[in-house]
Protein backbone atom coordinates (compact mmCIF):
# COMPACT_ATOMS: atom_id res chain seq x y z
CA UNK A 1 0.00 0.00 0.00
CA UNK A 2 3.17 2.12 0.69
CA UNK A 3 4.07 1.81 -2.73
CA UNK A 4 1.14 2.36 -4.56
CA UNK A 5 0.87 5.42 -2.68
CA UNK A 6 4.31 6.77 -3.06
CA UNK A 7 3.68 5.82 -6.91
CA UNK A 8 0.38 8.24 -6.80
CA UNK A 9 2.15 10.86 -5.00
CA UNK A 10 4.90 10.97 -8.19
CA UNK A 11 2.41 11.03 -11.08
CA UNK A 12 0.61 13.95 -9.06
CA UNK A 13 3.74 15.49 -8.67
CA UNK A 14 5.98 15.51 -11.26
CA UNK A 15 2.47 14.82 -14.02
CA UNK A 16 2.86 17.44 -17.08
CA UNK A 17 -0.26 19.38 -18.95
CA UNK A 18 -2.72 21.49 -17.30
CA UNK A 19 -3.97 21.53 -13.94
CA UNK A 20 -7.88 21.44 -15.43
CA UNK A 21 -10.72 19.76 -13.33
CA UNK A 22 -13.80 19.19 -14.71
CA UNK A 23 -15.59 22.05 -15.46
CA UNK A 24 -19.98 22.52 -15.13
CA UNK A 25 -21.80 24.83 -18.00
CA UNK A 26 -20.10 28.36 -18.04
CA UNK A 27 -16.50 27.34 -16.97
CA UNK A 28 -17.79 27.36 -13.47
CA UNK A 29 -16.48 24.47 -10.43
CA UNK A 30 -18.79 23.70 -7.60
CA UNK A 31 -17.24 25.56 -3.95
CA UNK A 32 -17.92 21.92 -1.68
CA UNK A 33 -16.74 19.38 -4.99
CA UNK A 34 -13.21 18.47 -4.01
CA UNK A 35 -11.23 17.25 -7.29
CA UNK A 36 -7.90 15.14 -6.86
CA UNK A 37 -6.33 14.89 -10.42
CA UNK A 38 -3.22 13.75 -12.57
CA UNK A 39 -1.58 13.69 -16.01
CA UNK A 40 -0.27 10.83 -17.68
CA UNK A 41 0.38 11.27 -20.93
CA UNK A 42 -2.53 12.69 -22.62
CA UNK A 43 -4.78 11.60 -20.57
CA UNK A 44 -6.12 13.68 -17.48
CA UNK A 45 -7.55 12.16 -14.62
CA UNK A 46 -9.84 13.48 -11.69
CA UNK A 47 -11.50 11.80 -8.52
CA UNK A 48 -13.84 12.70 -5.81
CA UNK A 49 -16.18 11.62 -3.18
CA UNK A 50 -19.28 12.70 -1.91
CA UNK A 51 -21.70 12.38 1.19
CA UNK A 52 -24.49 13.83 2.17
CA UNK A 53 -27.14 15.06 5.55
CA UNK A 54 -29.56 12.17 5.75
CA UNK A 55 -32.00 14.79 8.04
CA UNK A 56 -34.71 12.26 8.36
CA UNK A 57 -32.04 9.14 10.12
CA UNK A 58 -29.42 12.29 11.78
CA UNK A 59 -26.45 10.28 9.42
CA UNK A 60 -24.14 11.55 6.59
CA UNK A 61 -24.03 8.89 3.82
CA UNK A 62 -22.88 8.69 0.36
CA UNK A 63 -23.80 10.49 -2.66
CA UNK A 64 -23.97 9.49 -6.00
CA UNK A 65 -22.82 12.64 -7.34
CA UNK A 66 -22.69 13.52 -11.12
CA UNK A 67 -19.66 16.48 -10.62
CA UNK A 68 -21.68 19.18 -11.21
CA UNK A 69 -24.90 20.90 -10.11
CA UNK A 70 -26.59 19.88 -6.54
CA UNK A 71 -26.71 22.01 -3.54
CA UNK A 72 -24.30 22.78 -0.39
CA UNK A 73 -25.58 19.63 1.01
CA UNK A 74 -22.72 17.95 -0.40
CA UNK A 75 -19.58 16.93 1.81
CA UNK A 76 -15.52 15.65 0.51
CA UNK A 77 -15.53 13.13 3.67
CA UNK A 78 -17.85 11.51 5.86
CA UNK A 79 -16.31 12.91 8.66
CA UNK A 80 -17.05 16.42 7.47
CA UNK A 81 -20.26 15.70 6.90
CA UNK A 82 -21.06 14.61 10.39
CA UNK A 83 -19.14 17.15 11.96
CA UNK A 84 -20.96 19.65 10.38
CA UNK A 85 -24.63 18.39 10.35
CA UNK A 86 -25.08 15.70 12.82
CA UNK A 87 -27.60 16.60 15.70
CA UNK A 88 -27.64 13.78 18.41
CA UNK A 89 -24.40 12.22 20.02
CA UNK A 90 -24.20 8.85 20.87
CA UNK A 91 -25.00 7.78 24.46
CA UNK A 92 -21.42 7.58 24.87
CA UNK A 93 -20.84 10.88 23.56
CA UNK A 94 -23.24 12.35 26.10
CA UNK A 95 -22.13 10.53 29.28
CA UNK A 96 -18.36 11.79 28.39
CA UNK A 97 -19.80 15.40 27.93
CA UNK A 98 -21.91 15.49 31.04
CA UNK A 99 -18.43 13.87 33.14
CA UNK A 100 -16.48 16.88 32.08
CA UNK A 101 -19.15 19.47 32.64
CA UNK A 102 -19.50 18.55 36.31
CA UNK A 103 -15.94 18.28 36.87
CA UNK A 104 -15.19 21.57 35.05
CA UNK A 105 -12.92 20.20 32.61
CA UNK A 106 -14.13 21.36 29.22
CA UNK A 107 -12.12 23.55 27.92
CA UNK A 108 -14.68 24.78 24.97
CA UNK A 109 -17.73 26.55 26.37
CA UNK A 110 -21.00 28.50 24.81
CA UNK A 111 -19.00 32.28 26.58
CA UNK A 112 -16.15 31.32 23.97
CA UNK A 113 -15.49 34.81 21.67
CA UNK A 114 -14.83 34.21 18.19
CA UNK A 115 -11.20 35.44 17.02
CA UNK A 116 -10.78 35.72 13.04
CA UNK A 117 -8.24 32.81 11.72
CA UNK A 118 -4.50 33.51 11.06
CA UNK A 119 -2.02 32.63 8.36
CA UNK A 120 -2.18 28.37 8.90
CA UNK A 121 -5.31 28.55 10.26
CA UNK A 122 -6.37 24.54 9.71
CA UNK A 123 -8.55 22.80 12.13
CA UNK A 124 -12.38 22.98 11.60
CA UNK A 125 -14.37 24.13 14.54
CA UNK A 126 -17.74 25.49 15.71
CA UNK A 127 -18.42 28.13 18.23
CA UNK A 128 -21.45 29.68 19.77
CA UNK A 129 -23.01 32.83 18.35
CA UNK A 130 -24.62 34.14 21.84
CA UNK A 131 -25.99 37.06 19.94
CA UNK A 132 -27.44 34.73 16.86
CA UNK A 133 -28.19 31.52 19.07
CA UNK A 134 -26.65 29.05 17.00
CA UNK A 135 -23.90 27.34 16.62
CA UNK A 136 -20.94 28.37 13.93
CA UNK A 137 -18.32 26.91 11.61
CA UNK A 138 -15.07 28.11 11.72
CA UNK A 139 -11.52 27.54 10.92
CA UNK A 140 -8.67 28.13 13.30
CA UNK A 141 -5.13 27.89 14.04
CA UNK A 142 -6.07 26.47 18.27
CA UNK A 143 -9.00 25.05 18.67
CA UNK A 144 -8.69 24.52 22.33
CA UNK A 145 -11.81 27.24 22.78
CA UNK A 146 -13.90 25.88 20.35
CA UNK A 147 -16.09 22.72 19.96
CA UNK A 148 -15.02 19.84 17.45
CA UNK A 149 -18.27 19.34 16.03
CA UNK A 150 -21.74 20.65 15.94
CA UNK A 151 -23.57 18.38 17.75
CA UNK A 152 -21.53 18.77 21.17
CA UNK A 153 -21.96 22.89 20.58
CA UNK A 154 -26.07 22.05 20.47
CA UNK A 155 -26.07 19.83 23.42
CA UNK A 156 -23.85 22.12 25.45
CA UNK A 157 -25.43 25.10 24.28
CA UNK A 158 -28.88 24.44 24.59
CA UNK A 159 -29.58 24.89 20.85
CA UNK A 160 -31.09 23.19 17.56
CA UNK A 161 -30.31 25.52 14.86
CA UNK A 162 -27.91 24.15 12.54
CA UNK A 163 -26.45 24.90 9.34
CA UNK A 164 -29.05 25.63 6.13
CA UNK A 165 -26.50 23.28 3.68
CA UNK A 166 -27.40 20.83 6.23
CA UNK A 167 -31.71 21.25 5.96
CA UNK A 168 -31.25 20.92 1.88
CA UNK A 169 -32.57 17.66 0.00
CA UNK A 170 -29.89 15.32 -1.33
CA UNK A 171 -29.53 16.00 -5.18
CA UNK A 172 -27.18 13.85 -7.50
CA UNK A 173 -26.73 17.47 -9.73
CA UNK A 174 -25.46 17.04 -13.55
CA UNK A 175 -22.72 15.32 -15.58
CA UNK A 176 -19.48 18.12 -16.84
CA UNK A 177 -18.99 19.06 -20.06
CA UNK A 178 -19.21 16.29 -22.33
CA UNK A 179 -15.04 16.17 -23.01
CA UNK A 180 -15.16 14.64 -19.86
CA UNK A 181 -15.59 11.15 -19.52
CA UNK A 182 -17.31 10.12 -16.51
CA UNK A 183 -17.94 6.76 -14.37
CA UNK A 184 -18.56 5.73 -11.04
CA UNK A 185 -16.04 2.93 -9.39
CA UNK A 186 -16.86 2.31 -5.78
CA UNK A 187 -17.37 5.25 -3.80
CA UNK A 188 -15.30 7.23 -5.92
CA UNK A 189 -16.29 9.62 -9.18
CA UNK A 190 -13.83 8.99 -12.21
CA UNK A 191 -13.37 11.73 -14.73
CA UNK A 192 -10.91 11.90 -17.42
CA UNK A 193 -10.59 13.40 -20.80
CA UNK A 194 -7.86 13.80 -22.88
CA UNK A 195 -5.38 16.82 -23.63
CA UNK A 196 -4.53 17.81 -27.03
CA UNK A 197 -1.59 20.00 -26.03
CA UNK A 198 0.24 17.68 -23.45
CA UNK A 199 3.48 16.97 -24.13
């Protein structure tokens, strides 16, 4: 596995032609679609995945995405997407919370200020807007302060609004332009399409 990935890692690398992802109608690129592409040869290659907010069961599951169209309900990991839109914890989620708030241990609270992010600003976070009543994303350099998903910033702070991506319908959206040749292997979207100008 190693080697297969070290291989993957070189043909991103060290891959000649352009740096193109598929494209939807207009030259436009969706803002939550995360590409991962190479060149070899003539032949340019992109993958992503896709979950989505399953509001009905409270679970993030996969989405049979098309590459372009949809809505923001649309998520590069399952781990994102649960992060970001799942309500209830677990009963062992819950118990753990409710040890550290009566020992005083938590170091995130709802009194937490929000502080804009700074150059290498990486970890995804959510805080509580006191003024708003709900609870926000953010991305920060510490995120000591802050909670690591929504769904202990609801139960902590007494709250059920959650993100709007997260209340949209799951949509499947539209194929790219039709240079692109697409297919779906696994849980992963395959696009490719060849280059006339590669070297």
């Amino acid at each position: 596995m190693i080697f297969i990935g070290l291989v993957f890692s070189l043909l991103v690398l060290y891959s000649e032609g352009t740096e193109e992802e598929p494209m939807c109608r207009n030259g436009t690129k969706k803002k939550y679609v995360s590409w991962q592409c190479n060149t070899v040869g003539n032949n340019r290659t992109c993958y992503e995945t896709s979950f989505y907010y399953d509001s009905t069961n409270d679970q993030c599951k996969e989405l049979d995405y098309k590459g372009c169209g949809g809505n923001g309900n649309n998520f590069p990991s399952q781990e994102e997407c649960t992060d970001t839109c799942k309500q209830n914890m677990t009963t062992i989620e819950s118990s753990y919370l409710q040890r550290l708030m009566a020992s005083n241990f938590t170091r995130f609270n709802c009194s937490t200020p929000y502080q804009p992010p700074v150059n290498g600003s990486q970890l995804r976070r959510f805080y509580y807007d006191s003024q708003q009543k709900k609870c926000k994303k953010i991305i920060g350099a510490r995120g000591d302060g802050y909670f690591p998903t929504l769904r202990y910033c609801l139960f902590m702070c007494n709250t059920t609004i959650v993100p709007e991506r997260c209340k949209r319908p799951m949509k499947n959206g539209t194929r790219p332009e039709e240079d692109w040749n697409c297919n779906k292997q696994s849980n992963k979207l395959f696009c490719s399409k060849l280059i006339k100008n590669a070297k």
